[in-house]
C-alpha atoms as a PDB file:
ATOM      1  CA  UNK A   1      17.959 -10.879 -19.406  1.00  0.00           C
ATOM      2  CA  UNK A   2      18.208 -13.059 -16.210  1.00  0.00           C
ATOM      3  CA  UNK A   3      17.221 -16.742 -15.492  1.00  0.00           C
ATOM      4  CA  UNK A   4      15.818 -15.620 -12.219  1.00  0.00           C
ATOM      5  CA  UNK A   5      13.637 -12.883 -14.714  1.00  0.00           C
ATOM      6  CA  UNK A   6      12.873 -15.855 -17.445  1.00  0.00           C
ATOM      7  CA  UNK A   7      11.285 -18.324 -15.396  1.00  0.00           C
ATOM      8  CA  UNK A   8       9.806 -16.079 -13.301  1.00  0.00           C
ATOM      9  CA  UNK A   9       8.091 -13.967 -16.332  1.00  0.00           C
ATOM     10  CA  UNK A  10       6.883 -17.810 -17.530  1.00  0.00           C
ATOM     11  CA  UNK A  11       5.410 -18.458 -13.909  1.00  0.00           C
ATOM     12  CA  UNK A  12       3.171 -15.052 -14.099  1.00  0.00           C
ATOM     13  CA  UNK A  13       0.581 -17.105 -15.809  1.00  0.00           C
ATOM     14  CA  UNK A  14       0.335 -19.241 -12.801  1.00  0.00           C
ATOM     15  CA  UNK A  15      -2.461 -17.735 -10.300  1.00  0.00           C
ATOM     16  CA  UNK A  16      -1.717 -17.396  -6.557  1.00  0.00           C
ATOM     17  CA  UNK A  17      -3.046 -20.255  -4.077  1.00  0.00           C
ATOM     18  CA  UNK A  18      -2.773 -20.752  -1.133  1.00  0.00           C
ATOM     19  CA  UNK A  19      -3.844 -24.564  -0.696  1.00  0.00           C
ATOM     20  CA  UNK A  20      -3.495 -27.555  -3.001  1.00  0.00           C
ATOM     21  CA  UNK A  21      -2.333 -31.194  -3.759  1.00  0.00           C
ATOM     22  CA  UNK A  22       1.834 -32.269  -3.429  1.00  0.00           C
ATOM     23  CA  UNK A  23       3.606 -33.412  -6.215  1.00  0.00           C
ATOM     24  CA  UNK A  24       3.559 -37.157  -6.387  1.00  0.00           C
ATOM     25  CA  UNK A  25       7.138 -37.871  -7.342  1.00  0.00           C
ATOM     26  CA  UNK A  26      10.402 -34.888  -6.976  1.00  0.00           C
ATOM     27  CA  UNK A  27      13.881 -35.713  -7.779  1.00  0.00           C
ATOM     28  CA  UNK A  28      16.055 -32.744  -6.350  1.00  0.00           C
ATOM     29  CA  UNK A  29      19.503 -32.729  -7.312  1.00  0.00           C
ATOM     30  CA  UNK A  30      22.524 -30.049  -6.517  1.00  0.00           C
ATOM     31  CA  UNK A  31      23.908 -28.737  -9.202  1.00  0.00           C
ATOM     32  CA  UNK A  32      27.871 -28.813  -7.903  1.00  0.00           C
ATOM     33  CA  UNK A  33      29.444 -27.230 -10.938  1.00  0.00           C
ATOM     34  CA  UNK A  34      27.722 -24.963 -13.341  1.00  0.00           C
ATOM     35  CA  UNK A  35      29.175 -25.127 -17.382  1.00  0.00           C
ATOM     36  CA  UNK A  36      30.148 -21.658 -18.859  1.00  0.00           C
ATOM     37  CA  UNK A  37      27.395 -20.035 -20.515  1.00  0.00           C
ATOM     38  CA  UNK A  38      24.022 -22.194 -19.395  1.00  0.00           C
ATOM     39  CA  UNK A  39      21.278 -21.121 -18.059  1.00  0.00           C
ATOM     40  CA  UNK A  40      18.150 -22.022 -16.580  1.00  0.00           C
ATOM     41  CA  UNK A  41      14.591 -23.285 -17.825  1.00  0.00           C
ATOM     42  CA  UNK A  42      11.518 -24.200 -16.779  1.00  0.00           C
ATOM     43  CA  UNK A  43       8.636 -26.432 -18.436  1.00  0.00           C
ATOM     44  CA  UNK A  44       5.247 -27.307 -16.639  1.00  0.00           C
ATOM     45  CA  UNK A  45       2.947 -29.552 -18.507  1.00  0.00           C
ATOM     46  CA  UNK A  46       0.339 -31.660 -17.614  1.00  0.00           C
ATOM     47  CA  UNK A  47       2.410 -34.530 -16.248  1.00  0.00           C
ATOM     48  CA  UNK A  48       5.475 -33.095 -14.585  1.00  0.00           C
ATOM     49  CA  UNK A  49       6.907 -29.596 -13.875  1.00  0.00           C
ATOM     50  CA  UNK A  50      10.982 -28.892 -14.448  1.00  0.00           C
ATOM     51  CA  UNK A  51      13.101 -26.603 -13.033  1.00  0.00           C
ATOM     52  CA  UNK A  52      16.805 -26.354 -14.462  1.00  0.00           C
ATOM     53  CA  UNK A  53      19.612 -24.769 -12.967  1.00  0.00           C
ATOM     54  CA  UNK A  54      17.462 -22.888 -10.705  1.00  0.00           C
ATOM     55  CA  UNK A  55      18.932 -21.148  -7.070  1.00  0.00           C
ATOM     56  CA  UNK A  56      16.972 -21.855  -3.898  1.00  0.00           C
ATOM     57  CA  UNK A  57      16.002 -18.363  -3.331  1.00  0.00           C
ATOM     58  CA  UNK A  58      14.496 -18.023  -7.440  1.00  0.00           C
ATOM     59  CA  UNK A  59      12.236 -21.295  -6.204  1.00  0.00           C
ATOM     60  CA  UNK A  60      11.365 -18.849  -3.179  1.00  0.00           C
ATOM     61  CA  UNK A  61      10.333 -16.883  -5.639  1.00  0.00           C
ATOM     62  CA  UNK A  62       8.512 -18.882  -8.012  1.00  0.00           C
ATOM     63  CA  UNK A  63       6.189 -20.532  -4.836  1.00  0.00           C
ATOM     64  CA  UNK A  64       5.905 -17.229  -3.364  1.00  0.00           C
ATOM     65  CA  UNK A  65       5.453 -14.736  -6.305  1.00  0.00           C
ATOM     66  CA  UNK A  66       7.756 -12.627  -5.097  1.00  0.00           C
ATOM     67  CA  UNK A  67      10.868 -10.559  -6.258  1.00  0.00           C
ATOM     68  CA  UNK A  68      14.113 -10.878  -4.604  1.00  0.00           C
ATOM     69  CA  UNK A  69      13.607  -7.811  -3.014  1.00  0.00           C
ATOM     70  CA  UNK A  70      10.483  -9.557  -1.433  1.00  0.00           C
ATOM     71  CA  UNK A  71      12.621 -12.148  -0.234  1.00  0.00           C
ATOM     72  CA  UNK A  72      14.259 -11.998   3.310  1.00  0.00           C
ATOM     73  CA  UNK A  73      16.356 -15.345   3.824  1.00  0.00           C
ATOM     74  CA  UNK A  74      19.946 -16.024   4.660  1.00  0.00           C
ATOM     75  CA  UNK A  75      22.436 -15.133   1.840  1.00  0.00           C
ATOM     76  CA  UNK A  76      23.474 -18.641   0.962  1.00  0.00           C
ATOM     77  CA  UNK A  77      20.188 -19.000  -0.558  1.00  0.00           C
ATOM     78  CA  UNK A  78      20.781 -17.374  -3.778  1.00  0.00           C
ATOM     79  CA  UNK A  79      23.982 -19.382  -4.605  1.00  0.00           C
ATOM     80  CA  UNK A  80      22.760 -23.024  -4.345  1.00  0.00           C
ATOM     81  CA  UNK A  81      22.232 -24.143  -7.296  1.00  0.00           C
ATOM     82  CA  UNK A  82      19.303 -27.300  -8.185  1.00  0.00           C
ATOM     83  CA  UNK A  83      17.811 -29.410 -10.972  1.00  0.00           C
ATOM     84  CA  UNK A  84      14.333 -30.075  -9.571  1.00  0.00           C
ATOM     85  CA  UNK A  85      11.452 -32.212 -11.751  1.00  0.00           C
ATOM     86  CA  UNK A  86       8.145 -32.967  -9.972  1.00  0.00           C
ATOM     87  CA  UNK A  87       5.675 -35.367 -11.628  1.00  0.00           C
ATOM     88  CA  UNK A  88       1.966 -33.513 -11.442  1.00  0.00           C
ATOM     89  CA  UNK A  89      -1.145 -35.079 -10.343  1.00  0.00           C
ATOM     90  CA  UNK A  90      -3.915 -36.101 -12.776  1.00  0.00           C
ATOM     91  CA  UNK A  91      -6.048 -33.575 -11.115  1.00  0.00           C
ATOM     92  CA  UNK A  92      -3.318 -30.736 -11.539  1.00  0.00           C
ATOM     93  CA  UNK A  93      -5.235 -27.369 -11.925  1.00  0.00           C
ATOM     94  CA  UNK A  94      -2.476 -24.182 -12.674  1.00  0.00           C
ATOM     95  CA  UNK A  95      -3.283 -22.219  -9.433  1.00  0.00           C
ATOM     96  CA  UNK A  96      -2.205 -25.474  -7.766  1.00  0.00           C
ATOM     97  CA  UNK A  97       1.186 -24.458  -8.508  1.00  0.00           C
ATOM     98  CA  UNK A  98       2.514 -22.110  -6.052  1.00  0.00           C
ATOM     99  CA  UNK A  99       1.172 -24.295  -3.061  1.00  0.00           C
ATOM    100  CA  UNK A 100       2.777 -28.064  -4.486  1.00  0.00           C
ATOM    101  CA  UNK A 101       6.177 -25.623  -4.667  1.00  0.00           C
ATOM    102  CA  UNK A 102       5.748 -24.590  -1.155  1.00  0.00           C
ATOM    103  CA  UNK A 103       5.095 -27.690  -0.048  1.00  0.00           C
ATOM    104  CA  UNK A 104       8.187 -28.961  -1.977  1.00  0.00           C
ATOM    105  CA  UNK A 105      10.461 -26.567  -0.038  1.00  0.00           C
ATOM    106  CA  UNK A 106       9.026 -28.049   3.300  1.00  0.00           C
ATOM    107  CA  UNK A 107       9.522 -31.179   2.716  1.00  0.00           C
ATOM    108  CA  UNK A 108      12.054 -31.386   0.974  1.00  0.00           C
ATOM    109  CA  UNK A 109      14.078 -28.360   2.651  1.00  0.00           C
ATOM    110  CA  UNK A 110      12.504 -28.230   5.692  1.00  0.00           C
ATOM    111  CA  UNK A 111      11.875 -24.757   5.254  1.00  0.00           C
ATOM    112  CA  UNK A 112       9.564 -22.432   7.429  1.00  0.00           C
ATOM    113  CA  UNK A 113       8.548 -19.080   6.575  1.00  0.00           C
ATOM    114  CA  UNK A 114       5.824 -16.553   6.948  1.00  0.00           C
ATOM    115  CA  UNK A 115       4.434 -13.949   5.515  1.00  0.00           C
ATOM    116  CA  UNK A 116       4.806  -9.710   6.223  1.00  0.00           C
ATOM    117  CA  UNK A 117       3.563  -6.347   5.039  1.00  0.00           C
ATOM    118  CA  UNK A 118       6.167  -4.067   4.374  1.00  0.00           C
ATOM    119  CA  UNK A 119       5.779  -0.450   2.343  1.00  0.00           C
ATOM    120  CA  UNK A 120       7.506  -0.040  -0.895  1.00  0.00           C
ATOM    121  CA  UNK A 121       8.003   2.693  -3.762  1.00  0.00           C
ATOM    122  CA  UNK A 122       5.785   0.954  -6.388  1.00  0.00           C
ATOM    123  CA  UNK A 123       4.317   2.506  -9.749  1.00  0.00           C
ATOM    124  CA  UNK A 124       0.677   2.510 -10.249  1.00  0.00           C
ATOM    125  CA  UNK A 125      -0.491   1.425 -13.537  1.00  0.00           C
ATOM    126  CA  UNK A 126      -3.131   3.794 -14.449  1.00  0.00           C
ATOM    127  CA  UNK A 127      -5.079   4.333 -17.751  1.00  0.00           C
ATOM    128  CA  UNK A 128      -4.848   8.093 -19.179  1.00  0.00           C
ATOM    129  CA  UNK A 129      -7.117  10.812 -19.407  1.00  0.00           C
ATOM    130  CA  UNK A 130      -7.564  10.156 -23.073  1.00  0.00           C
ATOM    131  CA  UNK A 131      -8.614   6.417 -22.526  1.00  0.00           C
ATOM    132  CA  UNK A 132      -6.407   3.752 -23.961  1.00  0.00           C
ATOM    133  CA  UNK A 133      -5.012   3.697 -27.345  1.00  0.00           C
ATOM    134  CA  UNK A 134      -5.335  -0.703 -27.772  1.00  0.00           C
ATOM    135  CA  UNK A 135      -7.379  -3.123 -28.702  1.00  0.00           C
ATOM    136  CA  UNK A 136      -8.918  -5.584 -26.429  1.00  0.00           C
ATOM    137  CA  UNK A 137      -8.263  -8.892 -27.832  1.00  0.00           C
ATOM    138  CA  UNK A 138     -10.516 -12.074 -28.020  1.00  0.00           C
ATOM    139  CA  UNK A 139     -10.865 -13.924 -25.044  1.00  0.00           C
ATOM    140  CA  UNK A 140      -9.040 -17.788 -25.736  1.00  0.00           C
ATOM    141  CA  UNK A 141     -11.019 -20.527 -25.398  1.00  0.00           C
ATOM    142  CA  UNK A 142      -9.791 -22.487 -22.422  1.00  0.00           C
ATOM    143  CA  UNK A 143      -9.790 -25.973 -22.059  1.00  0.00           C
ATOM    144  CA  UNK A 144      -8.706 -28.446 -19.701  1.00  0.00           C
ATOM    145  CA  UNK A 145      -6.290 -29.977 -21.962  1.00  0.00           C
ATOM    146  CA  UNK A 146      -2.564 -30.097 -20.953  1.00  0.00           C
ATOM    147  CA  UNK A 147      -1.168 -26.749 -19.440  1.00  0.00           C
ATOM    148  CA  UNK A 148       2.168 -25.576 -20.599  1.00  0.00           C
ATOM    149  CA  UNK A 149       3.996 -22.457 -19.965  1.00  0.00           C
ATOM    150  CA  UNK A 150       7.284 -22.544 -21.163  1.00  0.00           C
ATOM    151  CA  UNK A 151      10.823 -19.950 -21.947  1.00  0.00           C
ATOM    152  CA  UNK A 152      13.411 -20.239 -24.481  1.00  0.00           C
ATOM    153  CA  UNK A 153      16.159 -18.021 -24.916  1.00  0.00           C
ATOM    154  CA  UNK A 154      18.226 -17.574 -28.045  1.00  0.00           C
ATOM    155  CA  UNK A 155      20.180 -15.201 -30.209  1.00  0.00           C
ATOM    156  CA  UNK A 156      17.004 -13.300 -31.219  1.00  0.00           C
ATOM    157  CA  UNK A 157      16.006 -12.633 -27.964  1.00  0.00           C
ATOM    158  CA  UNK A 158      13.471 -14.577 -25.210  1.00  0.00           C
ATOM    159  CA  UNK A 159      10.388 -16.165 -26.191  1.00  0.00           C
ATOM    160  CA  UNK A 160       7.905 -16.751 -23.251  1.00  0.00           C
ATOM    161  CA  UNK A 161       4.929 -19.167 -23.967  1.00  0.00           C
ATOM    162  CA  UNK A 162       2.213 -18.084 -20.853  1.00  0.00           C
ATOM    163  CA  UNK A 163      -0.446 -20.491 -22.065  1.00  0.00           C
ATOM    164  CA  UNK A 164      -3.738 -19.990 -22.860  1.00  0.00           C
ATOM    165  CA  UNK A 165      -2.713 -17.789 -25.904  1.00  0.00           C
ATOM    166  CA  UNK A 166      -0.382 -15.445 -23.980  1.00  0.00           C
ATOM    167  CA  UNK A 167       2.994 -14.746 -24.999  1.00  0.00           C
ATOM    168  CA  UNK A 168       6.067 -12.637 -24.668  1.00  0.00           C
ATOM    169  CA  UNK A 169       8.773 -11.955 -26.563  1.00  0.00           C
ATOM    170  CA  UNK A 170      11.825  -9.855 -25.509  1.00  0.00           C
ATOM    171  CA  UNK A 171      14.421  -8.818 -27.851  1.00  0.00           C
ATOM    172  CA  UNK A 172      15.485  -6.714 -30.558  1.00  0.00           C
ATOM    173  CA  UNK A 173      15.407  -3.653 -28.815  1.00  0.00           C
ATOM    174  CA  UNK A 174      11.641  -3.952 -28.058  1.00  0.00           C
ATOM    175  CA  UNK A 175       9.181  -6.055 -25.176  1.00  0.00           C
ATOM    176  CA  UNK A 176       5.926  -7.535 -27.281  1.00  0.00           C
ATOM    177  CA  UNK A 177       3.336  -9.057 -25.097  1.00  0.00           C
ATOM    178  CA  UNK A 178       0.730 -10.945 -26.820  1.00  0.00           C
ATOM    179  CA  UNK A 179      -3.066 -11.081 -25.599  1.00  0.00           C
ATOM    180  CA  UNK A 180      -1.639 -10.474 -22.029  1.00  0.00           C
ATOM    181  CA  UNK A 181      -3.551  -8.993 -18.760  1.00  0.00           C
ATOM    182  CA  UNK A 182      -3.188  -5.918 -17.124  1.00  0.00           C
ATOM    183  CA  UNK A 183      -1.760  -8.061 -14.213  1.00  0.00           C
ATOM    184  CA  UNK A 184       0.472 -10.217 -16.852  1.00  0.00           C
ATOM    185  CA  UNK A 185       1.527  -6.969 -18.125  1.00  0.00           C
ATOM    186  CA  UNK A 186       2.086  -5.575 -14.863  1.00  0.00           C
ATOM    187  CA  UNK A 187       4.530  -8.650 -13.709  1.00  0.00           C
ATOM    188  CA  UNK A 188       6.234  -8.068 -17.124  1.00  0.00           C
ATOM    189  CA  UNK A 189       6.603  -4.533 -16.572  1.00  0.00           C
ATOM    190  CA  UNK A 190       8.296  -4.942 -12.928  1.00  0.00           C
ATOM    191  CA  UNK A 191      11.477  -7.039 -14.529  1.00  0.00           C
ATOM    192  CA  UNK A 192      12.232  -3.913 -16.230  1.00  0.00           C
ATOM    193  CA  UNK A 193      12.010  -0.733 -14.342  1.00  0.00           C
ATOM    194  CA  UNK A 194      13.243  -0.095 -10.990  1.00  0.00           C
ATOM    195  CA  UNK A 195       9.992  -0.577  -8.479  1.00  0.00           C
ATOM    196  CA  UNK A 196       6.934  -3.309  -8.415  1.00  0.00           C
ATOM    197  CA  UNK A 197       4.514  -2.229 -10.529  1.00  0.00           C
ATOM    198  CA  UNK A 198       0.587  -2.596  -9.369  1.00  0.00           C
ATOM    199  CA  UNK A 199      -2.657  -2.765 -11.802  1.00  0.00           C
ATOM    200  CA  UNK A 200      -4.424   0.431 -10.948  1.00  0.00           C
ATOM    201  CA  UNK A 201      -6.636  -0.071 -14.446  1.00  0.00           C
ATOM    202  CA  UNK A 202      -9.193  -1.822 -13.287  1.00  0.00           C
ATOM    203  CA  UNK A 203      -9.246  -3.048 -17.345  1.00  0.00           C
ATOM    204  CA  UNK A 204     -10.485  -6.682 -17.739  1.00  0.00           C
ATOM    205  CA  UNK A 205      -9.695  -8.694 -21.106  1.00  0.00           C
ATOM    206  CA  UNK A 206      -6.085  -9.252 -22.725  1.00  0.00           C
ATOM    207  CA  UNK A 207      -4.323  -6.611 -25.189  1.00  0.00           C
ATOM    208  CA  UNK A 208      -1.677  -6.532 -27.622  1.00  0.00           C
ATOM    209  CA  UNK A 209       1.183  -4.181 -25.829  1.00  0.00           C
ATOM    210  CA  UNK A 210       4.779  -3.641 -27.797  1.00  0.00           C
ATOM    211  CA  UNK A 211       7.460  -1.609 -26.059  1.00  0.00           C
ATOM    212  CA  UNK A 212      10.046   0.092 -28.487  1.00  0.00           C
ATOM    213  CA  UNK A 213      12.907   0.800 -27.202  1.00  0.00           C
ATOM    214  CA  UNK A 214      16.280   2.538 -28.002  1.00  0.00           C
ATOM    215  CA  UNK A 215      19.736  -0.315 -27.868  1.00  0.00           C
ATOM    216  CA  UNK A 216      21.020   1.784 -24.894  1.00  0.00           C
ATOM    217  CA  UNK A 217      17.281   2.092 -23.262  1.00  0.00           C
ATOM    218  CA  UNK A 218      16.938  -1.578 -23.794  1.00  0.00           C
ATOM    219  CA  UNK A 219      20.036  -2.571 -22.635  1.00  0.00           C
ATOM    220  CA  UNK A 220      19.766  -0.313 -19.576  1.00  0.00           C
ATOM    221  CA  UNK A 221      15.656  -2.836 -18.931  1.00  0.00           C
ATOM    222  CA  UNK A 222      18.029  -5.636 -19.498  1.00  0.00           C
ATOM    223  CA  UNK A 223      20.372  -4.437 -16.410  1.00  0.00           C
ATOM    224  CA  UNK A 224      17.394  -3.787 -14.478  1.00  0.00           C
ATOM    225  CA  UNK A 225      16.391  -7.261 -15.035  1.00  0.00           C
ATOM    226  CA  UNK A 226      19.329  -8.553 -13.670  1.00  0.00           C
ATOM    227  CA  UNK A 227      18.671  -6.625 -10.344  1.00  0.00           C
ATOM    228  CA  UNK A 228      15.116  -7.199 -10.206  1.00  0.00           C
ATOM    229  CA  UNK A 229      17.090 -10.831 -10.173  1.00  0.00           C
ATOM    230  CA  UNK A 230      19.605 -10.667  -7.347  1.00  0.00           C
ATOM    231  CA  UNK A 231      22.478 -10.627  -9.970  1.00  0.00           C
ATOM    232  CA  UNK A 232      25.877  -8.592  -8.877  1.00  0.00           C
ATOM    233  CA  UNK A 233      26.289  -6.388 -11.635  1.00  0.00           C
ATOM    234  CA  UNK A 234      29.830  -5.047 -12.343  1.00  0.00           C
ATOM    235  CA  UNK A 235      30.604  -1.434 -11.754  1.00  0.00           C
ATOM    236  CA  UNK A 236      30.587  -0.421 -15.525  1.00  0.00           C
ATOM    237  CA  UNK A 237      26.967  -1.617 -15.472  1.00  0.00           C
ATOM    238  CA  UNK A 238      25.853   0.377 -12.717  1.00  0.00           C
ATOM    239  CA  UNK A 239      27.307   3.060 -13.788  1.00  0.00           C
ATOM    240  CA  UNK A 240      25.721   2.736 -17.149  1.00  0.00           C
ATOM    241  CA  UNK A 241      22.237   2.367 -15.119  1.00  0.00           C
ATOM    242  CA  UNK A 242      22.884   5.241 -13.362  1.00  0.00           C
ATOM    243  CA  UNK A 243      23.616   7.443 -16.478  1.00  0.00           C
ATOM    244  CA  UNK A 244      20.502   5.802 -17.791  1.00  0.00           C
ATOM    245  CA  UNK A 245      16.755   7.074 -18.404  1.00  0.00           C
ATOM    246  CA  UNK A 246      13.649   6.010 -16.219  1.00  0.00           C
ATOM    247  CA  UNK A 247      11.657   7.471 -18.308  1.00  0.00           C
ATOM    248  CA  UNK A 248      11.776   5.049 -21.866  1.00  0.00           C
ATOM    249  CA  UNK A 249       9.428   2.645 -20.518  1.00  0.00           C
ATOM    250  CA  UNK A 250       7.019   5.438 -19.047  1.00  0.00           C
ATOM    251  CA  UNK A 251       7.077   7.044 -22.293  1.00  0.00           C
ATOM    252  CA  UNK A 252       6.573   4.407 -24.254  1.00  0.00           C
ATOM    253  CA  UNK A 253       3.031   3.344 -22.661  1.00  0.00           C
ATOM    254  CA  UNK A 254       2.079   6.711 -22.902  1.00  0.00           C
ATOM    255  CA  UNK A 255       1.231   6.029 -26.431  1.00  0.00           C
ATOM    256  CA  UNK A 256      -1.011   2.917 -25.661  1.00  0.00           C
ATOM    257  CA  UNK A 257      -2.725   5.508 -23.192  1.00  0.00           C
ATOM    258  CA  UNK A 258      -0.866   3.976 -19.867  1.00  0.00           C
ATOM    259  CA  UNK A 259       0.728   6.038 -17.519  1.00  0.00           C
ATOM    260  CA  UNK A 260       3.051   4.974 -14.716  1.00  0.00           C
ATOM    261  CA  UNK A 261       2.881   7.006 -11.557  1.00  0.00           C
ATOM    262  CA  UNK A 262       4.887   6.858  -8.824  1.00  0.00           C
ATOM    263  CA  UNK A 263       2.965   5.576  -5.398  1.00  0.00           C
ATOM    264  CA  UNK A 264       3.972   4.087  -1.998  1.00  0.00           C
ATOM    265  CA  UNK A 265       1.922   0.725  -0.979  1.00  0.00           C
ATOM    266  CA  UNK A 266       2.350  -2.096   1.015  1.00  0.00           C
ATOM    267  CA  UNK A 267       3.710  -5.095  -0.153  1.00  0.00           C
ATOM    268  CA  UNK A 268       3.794  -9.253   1.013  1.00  0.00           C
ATOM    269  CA  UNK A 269       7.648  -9.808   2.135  1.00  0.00           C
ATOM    270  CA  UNK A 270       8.280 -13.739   2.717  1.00  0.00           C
ATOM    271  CA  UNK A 271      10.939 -14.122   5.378  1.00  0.00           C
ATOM    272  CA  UNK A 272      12.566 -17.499   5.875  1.00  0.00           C
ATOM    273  CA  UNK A 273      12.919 -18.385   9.410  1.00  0.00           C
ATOM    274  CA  UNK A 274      14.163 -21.764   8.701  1.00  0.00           C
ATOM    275  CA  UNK A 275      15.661 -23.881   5.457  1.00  0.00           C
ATOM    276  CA  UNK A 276      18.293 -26.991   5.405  1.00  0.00           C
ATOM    277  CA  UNK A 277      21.129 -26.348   2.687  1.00  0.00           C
ATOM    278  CA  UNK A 278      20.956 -29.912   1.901  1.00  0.00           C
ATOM    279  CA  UNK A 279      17.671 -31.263   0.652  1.00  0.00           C
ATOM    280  CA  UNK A 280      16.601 -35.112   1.874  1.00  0.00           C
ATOM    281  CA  UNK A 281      17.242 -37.574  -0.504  1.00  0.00           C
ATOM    282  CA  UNK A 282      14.964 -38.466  -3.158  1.00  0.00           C
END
């Protein structure tokens, strides 16, 4: 599984916005060389937000919502490398979150960018004829005590904390999401098949949702992962995506009563007309 998929899985539970407060302190730091084997994390709590080992155009991502398809910007993007930590207003709601990390990237980047519609192959997430075969879990009780959303990766797989009593966990041959909604789900769902996939439900509430998969099906979700992620795969492992099923994942939710259908919609593209490579100075 990806950083770029990790952190971006964790950031689902943030809510879109458009407008909101800055952070009141950043440090941005290059990362100039990257040690074998680590990866990247990301914590947001009540008093500061950190972003390790994170590429420009994944930050692109996280402020935008977007996947790197989604993502038109010069090529350069996806290579820097940063260790950004913002400190979080006392007033710091979660759907501030996208805005303060666009307004990071123009100040601190200088970056300008706008917003297109362009048409994509997406899945529809639609419920089947038969209803759906899951539980609607209890609503958590929210309160405005500190927000976390967190992702840890180990041996046994990646744990995803969403807040609010949603989690994922991803490993073992299977995907478990944990009082999630349909639009949680959906963002989940999109790291591991090969279009966007769009709440067509119309279900409110949170549900229980675990995806069993086969070792080769799994590892061929992991691979799409890494694409969904603007990683260069090796040969072997598009070769082994292309000898691969599409139809695991599809399968699988047919048992919970979900179908995925294929559909054509339009989509938000972000295109960068303008970024620094070197951020100012802290």
């Amino acid at each position: 599984m990806t950083r770029f998929t990790i952190l971006l899985l964790a950031l689902s539970a943030v809510a879109q916005a458009q407008t909101g407060p800055r952070f009141e302190v950043t440090s941005v730091k290059p990362i100039l060389e990257q040690p074998a084997g680590s990866g990247g994390g990301v914590q947001i709590s009540q008093g500061y937000a950190r972003f390790s080992n994170v590429s420009l155009k994944d930050f692109v991502g996280f402020a935008f919502g977007m996947r790197m398809q989604q993502i038109v910007a010069p090529e350069w993007l996806g290579a820097v490398r940063f260790e950004i930590v913002g400190t979080l207003p006392d007033t710091f709601k979660p759907a501030d979150m996208p805005a303060m990390l666009q307004g990071l990237l123009e100040d601190r980047f200088k970056m300008r960018a706008h917003r297109e519609k362009r048409e994509f192959a997406v899945y529809g997430l639609e419920v089947a004829a038969g209803g759906i075969k899951m539980s609607q879990q209890e609503e958590p009780t929210l309160t405005a005590g500190p927000f976390t959303v967190t992702a840890n990766t180990s041996g046994g797989g990646t744990a995803i904390d969403l807040g609010n009593g949603a989690t994922l966990l991803i490993g073992n041959n299977r995907i478990e999401a944990r009082k999630v909604t349909m639009l949680q789900l959906t963002e989940t769902l999109s790291r591991f098949v090969d279009r966007q996939v769009l709440d067509m439900t119309a279900l409110p509430g949170r549900y229980d949702v675990t995806i069993e998969l086969t070792p080769e099906d799994f590892r061929a979700a992991m691979l799409r992962s890494a694409v969904a992620g603007g990683s260069t795969l090796p040969p072997q492992a598009f070769q082994l995506l292309e000898n691969s099923s599409l139809s695991a994942i599809p399968d699988a939710l047919k048992s919970l009563g979900l179908l995925l259908q294929p559909r054509r919609a339009p989509l938000d593209v972000v295109v960068i007309d303008s970024v620094d490579k070197t951020p100012t100075e802290n």
